[in-house]
Protein backbone atom coordinates (compact mmCIF):
# COMPACT_ATOMS: atom_id res chain seq x y z
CA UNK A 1 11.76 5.54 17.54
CA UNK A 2 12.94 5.04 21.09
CA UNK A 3 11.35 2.55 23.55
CA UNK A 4 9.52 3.92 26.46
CA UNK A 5 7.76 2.68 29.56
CA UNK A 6 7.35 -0.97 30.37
CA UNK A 7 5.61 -2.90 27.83
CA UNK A 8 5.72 -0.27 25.19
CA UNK A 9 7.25 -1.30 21.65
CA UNK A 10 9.62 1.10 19.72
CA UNK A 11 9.27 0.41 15.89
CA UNK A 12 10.95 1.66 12.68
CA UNK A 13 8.42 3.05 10.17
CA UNK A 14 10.87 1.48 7.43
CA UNK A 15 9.70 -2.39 8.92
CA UNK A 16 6.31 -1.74 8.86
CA UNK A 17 4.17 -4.16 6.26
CA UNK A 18 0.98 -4.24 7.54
CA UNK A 19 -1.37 -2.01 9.96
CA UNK A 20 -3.96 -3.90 12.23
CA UNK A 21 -6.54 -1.50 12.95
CA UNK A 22 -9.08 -1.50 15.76
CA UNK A 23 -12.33 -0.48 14.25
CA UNK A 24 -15.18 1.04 16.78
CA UNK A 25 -13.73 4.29 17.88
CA UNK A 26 -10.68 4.18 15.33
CA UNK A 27 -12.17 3.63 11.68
CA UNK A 28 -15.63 5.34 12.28
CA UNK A 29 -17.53 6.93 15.33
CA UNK A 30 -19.80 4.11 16.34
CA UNK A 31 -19.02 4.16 19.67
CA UNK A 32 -21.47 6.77 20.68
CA UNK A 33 -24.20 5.49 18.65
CA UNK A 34 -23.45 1.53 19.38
CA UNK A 35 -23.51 2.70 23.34
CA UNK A 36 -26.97 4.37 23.09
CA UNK A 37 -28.43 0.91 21.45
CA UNK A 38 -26.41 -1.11 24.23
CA UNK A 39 -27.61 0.73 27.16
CA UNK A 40 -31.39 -0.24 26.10
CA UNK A 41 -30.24 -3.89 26.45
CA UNK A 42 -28.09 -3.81 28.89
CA UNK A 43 -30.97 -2.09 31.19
CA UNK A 44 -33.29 -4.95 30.09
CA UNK A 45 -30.19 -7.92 31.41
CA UNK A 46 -29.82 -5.65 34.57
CA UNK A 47 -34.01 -5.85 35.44
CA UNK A 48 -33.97 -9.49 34.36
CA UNK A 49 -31.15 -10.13 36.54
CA UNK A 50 -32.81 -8.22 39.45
CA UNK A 51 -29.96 -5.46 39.62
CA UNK A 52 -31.02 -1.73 40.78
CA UNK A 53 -28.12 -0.27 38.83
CA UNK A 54 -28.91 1.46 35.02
CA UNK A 55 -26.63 3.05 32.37
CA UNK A 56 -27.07 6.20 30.38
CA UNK A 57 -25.58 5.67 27.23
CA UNK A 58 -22.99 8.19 27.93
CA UNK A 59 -22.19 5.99 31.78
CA UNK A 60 -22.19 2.74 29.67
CA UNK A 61 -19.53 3.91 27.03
CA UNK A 62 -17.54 5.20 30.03
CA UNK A 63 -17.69 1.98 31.13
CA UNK A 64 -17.30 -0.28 28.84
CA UNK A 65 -15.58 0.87 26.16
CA UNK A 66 -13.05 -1.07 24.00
CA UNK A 67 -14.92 -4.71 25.50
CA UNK A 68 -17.63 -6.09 23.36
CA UNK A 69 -21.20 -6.93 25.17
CA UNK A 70 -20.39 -10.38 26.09
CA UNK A 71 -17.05 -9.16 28.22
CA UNK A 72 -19.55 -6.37 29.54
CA UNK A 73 -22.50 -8.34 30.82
CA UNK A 74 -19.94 -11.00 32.32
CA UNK A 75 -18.24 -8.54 34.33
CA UNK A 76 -21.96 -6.88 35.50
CA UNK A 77 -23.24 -10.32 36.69
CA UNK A 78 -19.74 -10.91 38.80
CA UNK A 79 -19.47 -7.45 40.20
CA UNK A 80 -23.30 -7.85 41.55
CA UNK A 81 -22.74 -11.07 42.57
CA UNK A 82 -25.73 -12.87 40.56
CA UNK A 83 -26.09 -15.92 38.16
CA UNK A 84 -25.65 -15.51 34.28
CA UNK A 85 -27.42 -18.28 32.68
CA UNK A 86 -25.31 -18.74 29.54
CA UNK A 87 -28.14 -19.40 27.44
CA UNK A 88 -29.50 -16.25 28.81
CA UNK A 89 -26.27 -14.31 28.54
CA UNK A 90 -26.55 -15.81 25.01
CA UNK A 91 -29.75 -14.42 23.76
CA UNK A 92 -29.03 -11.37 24.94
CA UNK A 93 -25.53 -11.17 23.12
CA UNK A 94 -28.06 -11.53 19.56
CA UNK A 95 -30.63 -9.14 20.95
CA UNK A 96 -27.78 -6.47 21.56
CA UNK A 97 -25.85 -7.28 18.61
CA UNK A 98 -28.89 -7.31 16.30
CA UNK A 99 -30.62 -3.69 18.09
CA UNK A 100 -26.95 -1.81 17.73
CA UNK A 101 -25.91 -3.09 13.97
CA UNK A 102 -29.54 -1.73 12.73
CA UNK A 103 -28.81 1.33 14.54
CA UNK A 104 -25.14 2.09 13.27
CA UNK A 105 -26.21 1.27 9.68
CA UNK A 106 -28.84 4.45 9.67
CA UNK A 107 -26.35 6.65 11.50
CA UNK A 108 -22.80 6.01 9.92
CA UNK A 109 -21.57 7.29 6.87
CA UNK A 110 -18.47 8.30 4.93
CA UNK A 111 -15.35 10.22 6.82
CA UNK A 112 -12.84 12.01 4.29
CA UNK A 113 -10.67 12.19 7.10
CA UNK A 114 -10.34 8.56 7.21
CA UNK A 115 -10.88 7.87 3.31
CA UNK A 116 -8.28 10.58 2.18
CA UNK A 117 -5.27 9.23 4.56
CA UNK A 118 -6.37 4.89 4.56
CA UNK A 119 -6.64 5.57 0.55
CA UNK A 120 -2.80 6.87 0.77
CA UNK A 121 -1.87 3.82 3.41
CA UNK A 122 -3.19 1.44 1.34
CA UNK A 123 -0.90 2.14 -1.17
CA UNK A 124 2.48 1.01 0.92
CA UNK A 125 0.74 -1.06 3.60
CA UNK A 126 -1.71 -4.22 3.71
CA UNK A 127 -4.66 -3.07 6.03
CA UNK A 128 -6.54 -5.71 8.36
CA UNK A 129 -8.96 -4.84 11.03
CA UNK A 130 -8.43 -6.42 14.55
CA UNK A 131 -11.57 -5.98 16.78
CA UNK A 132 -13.66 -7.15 19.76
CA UNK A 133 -16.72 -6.44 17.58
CA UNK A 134 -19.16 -9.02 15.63
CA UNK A 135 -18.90 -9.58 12.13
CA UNK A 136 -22.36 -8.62 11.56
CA UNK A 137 -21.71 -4.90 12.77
CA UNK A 138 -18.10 -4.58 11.19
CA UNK A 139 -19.48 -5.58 7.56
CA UNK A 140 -22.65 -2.97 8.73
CA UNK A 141 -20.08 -0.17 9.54
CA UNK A 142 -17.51 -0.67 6.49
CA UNK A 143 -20.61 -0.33 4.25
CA UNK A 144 -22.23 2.60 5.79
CA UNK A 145 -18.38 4.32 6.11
CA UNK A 146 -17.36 3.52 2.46
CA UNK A 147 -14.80 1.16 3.33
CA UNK A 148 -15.51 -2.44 2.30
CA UNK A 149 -12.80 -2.37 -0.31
CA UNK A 150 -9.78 -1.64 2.41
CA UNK A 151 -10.92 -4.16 4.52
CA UNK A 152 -11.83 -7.40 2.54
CA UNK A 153 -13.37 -10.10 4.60
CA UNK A 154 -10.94 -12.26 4.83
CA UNK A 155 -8.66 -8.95 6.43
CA UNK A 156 -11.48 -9.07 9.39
CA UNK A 157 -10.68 -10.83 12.29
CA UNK A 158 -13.16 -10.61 15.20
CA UNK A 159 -12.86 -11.57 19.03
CA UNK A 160 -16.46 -12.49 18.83
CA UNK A 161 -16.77 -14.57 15.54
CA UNK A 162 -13.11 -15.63 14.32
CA UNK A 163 -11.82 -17.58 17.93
CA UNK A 164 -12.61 -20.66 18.88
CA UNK A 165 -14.36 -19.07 21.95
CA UNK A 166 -15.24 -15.48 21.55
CA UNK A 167 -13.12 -13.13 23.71
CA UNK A 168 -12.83 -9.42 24.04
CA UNK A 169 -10.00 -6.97 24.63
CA UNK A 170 -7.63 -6.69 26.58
CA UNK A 171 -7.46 -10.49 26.11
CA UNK A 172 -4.37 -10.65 23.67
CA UNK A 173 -6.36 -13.88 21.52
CA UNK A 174 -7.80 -11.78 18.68
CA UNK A 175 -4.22 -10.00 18.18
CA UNK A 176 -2.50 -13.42 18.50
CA UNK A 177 -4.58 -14.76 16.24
CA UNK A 178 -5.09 -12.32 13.39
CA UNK A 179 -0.96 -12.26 13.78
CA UNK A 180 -0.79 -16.13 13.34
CA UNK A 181 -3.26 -16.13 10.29
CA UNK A 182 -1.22 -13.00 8.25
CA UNK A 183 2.06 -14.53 9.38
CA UNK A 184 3.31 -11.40 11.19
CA UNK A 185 5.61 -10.84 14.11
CA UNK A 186 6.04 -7.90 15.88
CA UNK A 187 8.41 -6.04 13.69
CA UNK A 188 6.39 -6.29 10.23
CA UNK A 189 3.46 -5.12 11.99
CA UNK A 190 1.78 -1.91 14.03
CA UNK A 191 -1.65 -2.00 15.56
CA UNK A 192 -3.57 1.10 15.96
CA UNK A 193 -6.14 1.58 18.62
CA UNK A 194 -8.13 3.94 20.10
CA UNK A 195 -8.32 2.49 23.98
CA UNK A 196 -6.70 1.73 26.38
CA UNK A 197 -7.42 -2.33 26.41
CA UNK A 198 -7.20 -2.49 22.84
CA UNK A 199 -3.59 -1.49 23.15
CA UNK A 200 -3.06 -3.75 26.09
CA UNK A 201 -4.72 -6.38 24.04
CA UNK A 202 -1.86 -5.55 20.93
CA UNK A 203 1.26 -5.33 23.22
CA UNK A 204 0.93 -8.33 25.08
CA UNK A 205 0.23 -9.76 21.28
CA UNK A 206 3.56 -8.22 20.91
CA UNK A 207 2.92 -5.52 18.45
CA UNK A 208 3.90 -2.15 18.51
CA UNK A 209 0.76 0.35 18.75
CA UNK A 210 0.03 3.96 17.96
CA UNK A 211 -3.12 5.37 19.93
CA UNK A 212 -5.41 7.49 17.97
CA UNK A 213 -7.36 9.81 19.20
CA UNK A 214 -9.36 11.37 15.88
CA UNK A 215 -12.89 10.35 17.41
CA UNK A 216 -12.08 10.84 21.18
CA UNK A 217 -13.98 13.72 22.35
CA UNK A 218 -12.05 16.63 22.65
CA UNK A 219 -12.77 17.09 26.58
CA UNK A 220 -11.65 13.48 26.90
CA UNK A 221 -8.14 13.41 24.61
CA UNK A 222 -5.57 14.58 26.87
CA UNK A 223 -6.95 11.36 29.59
CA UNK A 224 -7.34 9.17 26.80
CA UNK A 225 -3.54 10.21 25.53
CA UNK A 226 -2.23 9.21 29.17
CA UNK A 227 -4.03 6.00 29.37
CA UNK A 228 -3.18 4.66 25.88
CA UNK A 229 0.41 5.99 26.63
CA UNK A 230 0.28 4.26 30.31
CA UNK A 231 -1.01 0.89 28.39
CA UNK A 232 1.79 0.63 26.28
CA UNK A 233 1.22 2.91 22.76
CA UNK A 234 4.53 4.13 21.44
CA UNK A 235 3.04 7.01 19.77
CA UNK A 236 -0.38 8.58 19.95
CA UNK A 237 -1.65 10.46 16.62
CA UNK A 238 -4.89 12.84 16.76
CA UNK A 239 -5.53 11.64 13.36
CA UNK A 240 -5.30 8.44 10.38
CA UNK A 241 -3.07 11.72 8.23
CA UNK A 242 -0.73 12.19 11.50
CA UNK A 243 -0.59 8.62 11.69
CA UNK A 244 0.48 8.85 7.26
CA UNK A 245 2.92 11.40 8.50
CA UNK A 246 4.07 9.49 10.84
CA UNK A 247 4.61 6.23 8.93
CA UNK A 248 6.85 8.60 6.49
CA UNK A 249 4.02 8.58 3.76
CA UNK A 250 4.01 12.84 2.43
CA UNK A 251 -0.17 13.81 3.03
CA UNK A 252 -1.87 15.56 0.69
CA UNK A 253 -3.88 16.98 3.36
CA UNK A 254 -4.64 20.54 3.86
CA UNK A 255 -3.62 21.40 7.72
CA UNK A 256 -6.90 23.21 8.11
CA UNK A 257 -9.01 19.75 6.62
CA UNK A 258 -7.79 17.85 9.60
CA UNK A 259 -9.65 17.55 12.74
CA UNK A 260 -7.83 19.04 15.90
């Protein structure tokens, strides 16, 4: 595979050990559903803080997505100009996390598209899950999705719960980190991500990544395709059995069972 524009990494599919998979967008389609739980709180922070501005769920995904609600509500308070009290800021991290995990766990359930292919990647490669998410929703969203068993807990590493200060994509920390604690460099590893600063995030990490696009609306793919491309991906997939194909393992897939 050749190398492309700055910042992108090439890799061979023969190097490959272990995939590092974003999870929110990627693994399941809580993005939607997390965003129309978020915008309730986010509203709330934006009246306590005395800020005019409010988010549709649909505005707020736009918006946000790829950063967890910490990174979110930071970035609100500094582009209005007002005071975040971090004990504030704090309670309403719980209150959001807490509102959107309830939400995802009646909404969520199990993808063949993403059971059939991971159940065929699991057989050649280790699987971990790299995200700016909480614990408390990622265990919420394997069970709901049916996929507990690919991603053990001690395979989940979270910006918000595994550093020793919580960061969010495109800050390179949870990459660097769930790198340091597999023993992985570049080479032996490929992320896979569904945004832009989640690719970002992996590259500066210094790990190849492949941009999926299986759960990007299809209005929004051929954007999303140049700005995971522009951020660094070395290949973008439009699904986890392109992304078998593409790793050289033979799908069993029908053509017509995939989503286009």
């Amino acid at each position: 595979m050749s190398s492309g524009p700055l910042g992108r990494r090439a890799f061979e599919a023969a190097d490959v050990e272990v995939l590092l998979c974003d999870a929110d967008g990627n693994l399941f389609p809580s993005e939607e559903p997390a965003f129309f739980a978020s915008a309730e709180v986010t509203n709330r922070l934006l009246a306590d803080l005395g800020v005019a501005q409010r988010f549709t769920p649909e505005e707020l995904r736009r918006a946000a997505v790829g950063r967890n609600f910490r990174a979110t509500a930071l970035e609100l308070a500094a582009r209005h100009d007002v005071a975040l009290d971090p004990a504030d800021l704090e309670r309403y991290v719980q209150e959001e996390k807490r509102e959107v995990v309830a939400h995802l766990g009646h909404v969520l359930s199990p993808d063949a598209d993403v059971l059939g292919p991971l159940t065929q990647l699991a057989l050649r490669f280790r699987l971990a899950v790299v995200s700016s998410s909480a614990t408390s929703r990622l265990d919420v969203c394997f069970r709901a999705t049916a996929l507990s068993d690919f991603f053990p807990a001690d395979l989940r590493f979270s910006a918000e719960d595994s550093l020793p200060t919580s960061a969010s994509k495109p800050d390179s920390a949870i990459y660097t980190f769930a790198g340091e604690a597999l023993n992985l460099s570049g080479s032996g590893a490929v992320a896979v991500e569904d945004a832009a600063v989640g690719v970002q995030s992996a590259v500066a990490a210094g790990f190849p990544t492949v941009g999926n696009l299986l759960f990007v609306a299809p209005d929004e793919r051929e954007d999303r395709a140049v700005a995971l491309c522009e951020a660094g991906a070395a290949a973008i997939v439009g699904s986890w059995w392109e992304l078998s194909e593409l790793l050289g393992i033979a799908s069993t897939a029908a053509a017509g069972g995939r989503r286009s």
